[in-house]
Protein backbone atom coordinates (compact mmCIF):
# COMPACT_ATOMS: atom_id res chain seq x y z
CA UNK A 1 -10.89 -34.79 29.09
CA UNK A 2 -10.41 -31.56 26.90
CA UNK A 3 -12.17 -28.60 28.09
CA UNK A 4 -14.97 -27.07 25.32
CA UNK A 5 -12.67 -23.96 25.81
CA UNK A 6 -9.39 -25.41 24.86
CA UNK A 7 -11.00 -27.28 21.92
CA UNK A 8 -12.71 -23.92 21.05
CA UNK A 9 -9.19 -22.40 21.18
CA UNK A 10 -7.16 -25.04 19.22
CA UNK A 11 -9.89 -24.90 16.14
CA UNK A 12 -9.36 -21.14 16.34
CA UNK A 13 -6.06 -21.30 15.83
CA UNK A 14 -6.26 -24.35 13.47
CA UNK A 15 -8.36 -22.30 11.30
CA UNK A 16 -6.40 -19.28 11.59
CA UNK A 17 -3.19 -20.93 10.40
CA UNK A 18 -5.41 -22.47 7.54
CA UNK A 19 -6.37 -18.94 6.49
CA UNK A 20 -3.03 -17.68 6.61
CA UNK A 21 -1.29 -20.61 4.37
CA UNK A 22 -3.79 -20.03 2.09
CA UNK A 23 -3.21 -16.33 1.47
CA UNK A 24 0.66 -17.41 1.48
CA UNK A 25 0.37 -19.80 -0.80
CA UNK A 26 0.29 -17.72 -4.16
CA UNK A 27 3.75 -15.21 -2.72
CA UNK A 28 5.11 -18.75 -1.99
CA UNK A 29 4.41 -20.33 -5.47
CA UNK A 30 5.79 -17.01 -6.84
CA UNK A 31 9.38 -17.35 -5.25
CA UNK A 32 9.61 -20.90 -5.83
CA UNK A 33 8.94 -20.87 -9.79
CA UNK A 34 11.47 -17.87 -9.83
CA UNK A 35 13.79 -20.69 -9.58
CA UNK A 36 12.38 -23.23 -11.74
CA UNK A 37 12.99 -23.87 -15.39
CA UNK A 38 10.57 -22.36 -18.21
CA UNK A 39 9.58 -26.29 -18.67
CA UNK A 40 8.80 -27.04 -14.56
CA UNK A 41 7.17 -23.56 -14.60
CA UNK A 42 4.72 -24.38 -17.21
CA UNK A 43 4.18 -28.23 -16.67
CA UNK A 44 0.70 -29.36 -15.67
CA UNK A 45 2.19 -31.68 -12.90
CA UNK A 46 3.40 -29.55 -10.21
CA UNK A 47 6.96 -29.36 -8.95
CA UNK A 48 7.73 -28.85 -5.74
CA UNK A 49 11.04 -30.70 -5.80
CA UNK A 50 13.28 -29.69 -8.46
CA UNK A 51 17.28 -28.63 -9.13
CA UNK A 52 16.89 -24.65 -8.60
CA UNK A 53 18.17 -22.21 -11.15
CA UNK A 54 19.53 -18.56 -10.53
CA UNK A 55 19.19 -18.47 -14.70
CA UNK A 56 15.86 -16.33 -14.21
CA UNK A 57 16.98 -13.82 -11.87
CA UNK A 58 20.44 -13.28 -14.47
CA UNK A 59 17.93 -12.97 -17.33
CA UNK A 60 16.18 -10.35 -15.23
CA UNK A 61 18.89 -8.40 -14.68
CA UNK A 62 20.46 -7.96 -17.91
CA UNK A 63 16.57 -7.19 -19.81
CA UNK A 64 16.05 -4.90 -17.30
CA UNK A 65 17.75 -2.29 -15.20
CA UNK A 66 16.05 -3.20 -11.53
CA UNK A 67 17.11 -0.88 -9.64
CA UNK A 68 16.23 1.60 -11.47
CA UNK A 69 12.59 0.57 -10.99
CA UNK A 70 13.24 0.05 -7.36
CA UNK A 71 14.39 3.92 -7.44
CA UNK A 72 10.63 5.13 -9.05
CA UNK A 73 8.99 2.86 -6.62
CA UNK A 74 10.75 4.08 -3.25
CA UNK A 75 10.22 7.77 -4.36
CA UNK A 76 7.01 7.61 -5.76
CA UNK A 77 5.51 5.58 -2.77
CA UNK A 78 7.43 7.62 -0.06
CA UNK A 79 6.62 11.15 -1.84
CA UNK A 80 2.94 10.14 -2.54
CA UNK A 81 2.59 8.99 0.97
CA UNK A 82 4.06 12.38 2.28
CA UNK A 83 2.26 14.57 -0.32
CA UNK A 84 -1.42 12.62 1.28
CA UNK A 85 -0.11 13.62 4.68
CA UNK A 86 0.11 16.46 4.44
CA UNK A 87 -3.20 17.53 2.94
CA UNK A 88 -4.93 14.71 5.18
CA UNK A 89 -3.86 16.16 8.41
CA UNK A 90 -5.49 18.93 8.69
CA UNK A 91 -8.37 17.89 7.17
CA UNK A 92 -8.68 15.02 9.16
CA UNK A 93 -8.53 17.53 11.66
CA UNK A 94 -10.76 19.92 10.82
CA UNK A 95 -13.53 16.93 10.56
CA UNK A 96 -13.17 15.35 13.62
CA UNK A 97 -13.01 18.26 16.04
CA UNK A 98 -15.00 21.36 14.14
CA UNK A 99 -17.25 18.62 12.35
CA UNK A 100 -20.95 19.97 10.62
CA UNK A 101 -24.02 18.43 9.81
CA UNK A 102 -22.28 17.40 6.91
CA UNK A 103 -19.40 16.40 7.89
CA UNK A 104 -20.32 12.62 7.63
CA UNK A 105 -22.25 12.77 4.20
CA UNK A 106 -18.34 14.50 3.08
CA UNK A 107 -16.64 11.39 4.59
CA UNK A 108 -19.02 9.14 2.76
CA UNK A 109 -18.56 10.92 -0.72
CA UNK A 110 -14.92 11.15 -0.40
CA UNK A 111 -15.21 7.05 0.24
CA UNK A 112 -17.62 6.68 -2.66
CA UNK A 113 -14.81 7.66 -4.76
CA UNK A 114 -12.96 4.92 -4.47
CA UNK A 115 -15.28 2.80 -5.70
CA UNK A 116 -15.46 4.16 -9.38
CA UNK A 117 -13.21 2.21 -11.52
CA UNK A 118 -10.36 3.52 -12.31
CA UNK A 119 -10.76 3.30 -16.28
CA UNK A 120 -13.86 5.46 -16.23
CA UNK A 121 -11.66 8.39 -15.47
CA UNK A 122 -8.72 7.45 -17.31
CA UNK A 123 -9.48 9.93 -21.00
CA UNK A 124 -9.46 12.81 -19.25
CA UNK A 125 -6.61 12.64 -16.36
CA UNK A 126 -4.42 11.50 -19.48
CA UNK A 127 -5.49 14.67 -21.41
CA UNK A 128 -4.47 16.51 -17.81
CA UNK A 129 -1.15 14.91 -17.79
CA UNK A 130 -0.54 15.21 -21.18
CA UNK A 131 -1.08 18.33 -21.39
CA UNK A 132 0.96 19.63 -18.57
CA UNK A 133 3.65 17.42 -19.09
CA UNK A 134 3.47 14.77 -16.42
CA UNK A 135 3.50 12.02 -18.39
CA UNK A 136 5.90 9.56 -17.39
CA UNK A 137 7.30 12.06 -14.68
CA UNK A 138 7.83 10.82 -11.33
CA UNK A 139 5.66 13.62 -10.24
CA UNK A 140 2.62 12.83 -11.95
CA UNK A 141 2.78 9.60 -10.85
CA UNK A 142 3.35 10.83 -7.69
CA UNK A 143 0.85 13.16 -7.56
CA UNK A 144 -2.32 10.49 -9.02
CA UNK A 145 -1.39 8.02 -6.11
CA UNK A 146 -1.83 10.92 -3.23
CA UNK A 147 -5.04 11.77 -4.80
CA UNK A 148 -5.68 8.07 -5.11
CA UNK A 149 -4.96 7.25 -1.05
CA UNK A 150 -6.02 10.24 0.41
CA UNK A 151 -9.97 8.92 0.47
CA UNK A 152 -8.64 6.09 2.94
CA UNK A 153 -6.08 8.34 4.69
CA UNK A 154 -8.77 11.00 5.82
CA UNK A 155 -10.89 7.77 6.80
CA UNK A 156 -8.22 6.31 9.03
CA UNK A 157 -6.95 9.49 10.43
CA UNK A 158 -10.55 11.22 10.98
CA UNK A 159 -10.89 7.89 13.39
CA UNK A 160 -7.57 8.16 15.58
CA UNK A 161 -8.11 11.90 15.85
CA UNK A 162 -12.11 10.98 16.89
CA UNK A 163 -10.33 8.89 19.41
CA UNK A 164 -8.25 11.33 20.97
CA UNK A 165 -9.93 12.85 24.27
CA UNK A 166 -11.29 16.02 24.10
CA UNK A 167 -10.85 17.18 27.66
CA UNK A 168 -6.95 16.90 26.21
CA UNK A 169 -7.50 19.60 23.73
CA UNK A 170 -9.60 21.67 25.98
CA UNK A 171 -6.77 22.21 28.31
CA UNK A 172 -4.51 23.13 25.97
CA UNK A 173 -6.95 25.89 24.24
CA UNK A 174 -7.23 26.83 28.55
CA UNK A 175 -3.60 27.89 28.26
CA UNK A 176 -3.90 29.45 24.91
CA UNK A 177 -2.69 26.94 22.54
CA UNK A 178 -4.06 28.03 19.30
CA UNK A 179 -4.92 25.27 16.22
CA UNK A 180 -1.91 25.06 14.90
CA UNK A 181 0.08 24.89 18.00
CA UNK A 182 -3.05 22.27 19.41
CA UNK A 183 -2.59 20.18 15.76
CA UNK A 184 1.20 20.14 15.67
CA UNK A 185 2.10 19.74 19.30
CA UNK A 186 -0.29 17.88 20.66
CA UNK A 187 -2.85 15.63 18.43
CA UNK A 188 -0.20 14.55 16.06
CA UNK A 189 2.30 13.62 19.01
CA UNK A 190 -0.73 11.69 20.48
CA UNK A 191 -1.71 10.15 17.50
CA UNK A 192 1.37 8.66 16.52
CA UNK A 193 0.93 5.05 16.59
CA UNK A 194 -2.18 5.44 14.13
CA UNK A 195 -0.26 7.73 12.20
CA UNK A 196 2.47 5.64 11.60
CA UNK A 197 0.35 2.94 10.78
CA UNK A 198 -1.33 4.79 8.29
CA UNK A 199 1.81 5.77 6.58
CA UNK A 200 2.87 1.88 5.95
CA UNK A 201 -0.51 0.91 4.04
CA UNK A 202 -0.08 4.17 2.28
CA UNK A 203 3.12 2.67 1.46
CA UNK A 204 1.96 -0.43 0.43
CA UNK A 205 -1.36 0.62 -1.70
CA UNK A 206 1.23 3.35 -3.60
CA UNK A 207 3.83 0.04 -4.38
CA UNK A 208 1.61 -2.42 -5.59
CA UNK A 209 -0.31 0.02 -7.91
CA UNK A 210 -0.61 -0.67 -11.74
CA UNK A 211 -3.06 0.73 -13.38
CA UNK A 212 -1.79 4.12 -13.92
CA UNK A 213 1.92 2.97 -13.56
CA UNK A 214 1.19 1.08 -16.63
CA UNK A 215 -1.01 4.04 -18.41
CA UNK A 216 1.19 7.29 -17.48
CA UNK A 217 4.35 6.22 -17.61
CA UNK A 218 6.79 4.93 -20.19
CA UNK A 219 10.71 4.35 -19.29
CA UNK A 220 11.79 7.19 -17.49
CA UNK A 221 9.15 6.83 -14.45
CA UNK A 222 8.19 3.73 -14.47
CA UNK A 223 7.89 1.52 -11.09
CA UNK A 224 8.37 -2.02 -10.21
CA UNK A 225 4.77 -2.65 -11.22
CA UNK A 226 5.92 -1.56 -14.90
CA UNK A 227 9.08 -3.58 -14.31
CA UNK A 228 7.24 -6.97 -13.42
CA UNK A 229 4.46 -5.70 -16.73
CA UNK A 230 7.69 -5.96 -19.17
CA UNK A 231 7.82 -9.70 -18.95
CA UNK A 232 4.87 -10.35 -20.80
CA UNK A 233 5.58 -9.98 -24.61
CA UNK A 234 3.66 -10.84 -27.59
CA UNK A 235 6.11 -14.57 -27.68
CA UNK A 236 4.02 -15.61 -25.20
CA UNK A 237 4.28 -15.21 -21.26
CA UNK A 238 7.63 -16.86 -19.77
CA UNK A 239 5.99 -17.68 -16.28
CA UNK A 240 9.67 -18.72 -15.09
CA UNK A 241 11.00 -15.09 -15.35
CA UNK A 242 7.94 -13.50 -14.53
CA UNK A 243 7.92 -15.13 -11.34
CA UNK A 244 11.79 -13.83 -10.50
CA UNK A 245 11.22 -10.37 -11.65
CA UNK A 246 7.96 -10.82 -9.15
CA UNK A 247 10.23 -12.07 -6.55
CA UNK A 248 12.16 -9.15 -6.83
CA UNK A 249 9.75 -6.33 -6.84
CA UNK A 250 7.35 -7.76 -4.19
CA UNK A 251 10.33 -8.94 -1.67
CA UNK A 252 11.08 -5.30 -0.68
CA UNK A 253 7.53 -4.46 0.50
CA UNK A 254 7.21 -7.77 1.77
CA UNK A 255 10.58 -7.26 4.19
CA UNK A 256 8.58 -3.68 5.19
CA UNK A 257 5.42 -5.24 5.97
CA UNK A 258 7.26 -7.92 8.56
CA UNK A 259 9.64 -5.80 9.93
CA UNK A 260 6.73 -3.30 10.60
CA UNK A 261 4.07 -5.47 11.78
CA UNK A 262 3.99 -4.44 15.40
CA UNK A 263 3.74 -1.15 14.79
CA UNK A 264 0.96 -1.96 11.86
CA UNK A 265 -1.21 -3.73 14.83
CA UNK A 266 -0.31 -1.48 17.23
CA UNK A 267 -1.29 1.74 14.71
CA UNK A 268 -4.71 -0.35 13.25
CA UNK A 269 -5.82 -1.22 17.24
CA UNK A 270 -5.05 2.34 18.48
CA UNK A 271 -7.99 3.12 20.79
CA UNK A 272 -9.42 0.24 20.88
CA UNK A 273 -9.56 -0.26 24.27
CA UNK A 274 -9.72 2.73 27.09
């Protein structure tokens, strides 16, 4: 007989691989009708058997110059990422270890942001940009995704410095350490793991962002979010070549996101158990 608690675990993990096919599904349609035929991609019938074509990815490439998208992308994401940082730090900082009676109602505001859509702000940060001449600029795109993260970065920094023991910090203001010294040599050494992990969904949120991508910038600037944006024209959408170009702006976050997944886990679950 099978004990309740191994049946208990197998329909755990049953319905944990369910759930994870199921959000894989739609990346793993994506690839495979980057190799299909405008008629398979479009037919009602689905094909999941079919002679594949490299036809989409060489129509990709000469309508579009991908690497230079891929260029926009890495520096925009990297540079935003470092740019919320390093104005998250020390506020994260400052929050969880000089904190005020409002120090919470600040955390909850800065939150509330993010939940404004993005279009009700979009008049006047395009007068801003146009007026100071970040449009299509790397760093204006840069810039709007720091401010864009840095709600969520605060969030998930404010809780692996909360995590941190004090009694730490106390001994090294004993011997003198002053903030800086305590922030820099210390907490942020400490902190690492969460940190780090931080950094990669920073990474990830600045990547897959379109709405300003596709508002602020034109040629020069423009991302792999633009890039994939191009291949739907007023003809008509040619799902075939959408897919590829797809493929080939989502497979270098994708390689990121596996190749950093221990350190993702180990970053999200830092402090979770003392």
């Amino acid at each position: 007989m099978i004990s309740s608690k191994l049946r208990q675990k197998w329909a755990v993990t049953l319905l944990a691989w369910s759930v994870a096919l199921l959000l894989a599904f739609p990346v793993f349609w994506i690839v495979l009708t980057g190799f299909k035929t405008e008629t398979e991609a479009i037919s009602r019938v689905p094909h999941f058997f079919f002679h594949p074509t490299l036809e989409n990815y060489q129509a990709v490439g000469e309508r579009a110059n991908y690497f230079h998208f891929a260029w926009n992308s890495i520096v925009v994401s990297l540079g935003s990422t470092f740019l919320a940082l390093l104005l998250a730090i020390p506020c994260s900082y400052a929050m969880a270890f000089f904190p005020t009676k409002r120090t919470k109602d600040t955390l909850l505001w800065m939150l509330s942001t993010k939940m404004m859509p993005s279009v009700g702000v979009l008049v006047p940060i395009y007068l801003i940009f146009r007026d100071t001449g970040l449009l299509d600029t790397k760093t204006g795109l840069l810039a709007i995704d720091a401010m864009l993260n840095l709600p969520i970065i605060i969030w998930m920094l404010y809780t692996f410095f909360k995590e941190v023991p004090r009694e730490v910090l106390e001994a090294a203001r004993m011997d003198g350490a002053g903030p800086l010294r305590e922030l820099y040599d210390l907490l942020l050494p400490l902190s690492m793991p969460g940190i780090a992990s931080t950094s990669l969904l920073a990474i990830i949120l600045a990547w897959n962002e379109a709405f300003w991508s596709l508002t602020l910038t034109a040629a020069k600037a423009a991302p792999l979010t633009a890039f994939i944006a191009s291949f739907s024209s007023p003809e008509g959408l040619f799902y075939a070549k959408l897919s590829a170009a797809s493929t080939m702006a989502i497979a270098p976050i994708l390689l990121l996101g596996w190749a950093s997944q221990k350190q993702l886990v180990r970053g999200l679950t830092f402090g979770a158990v003392k």
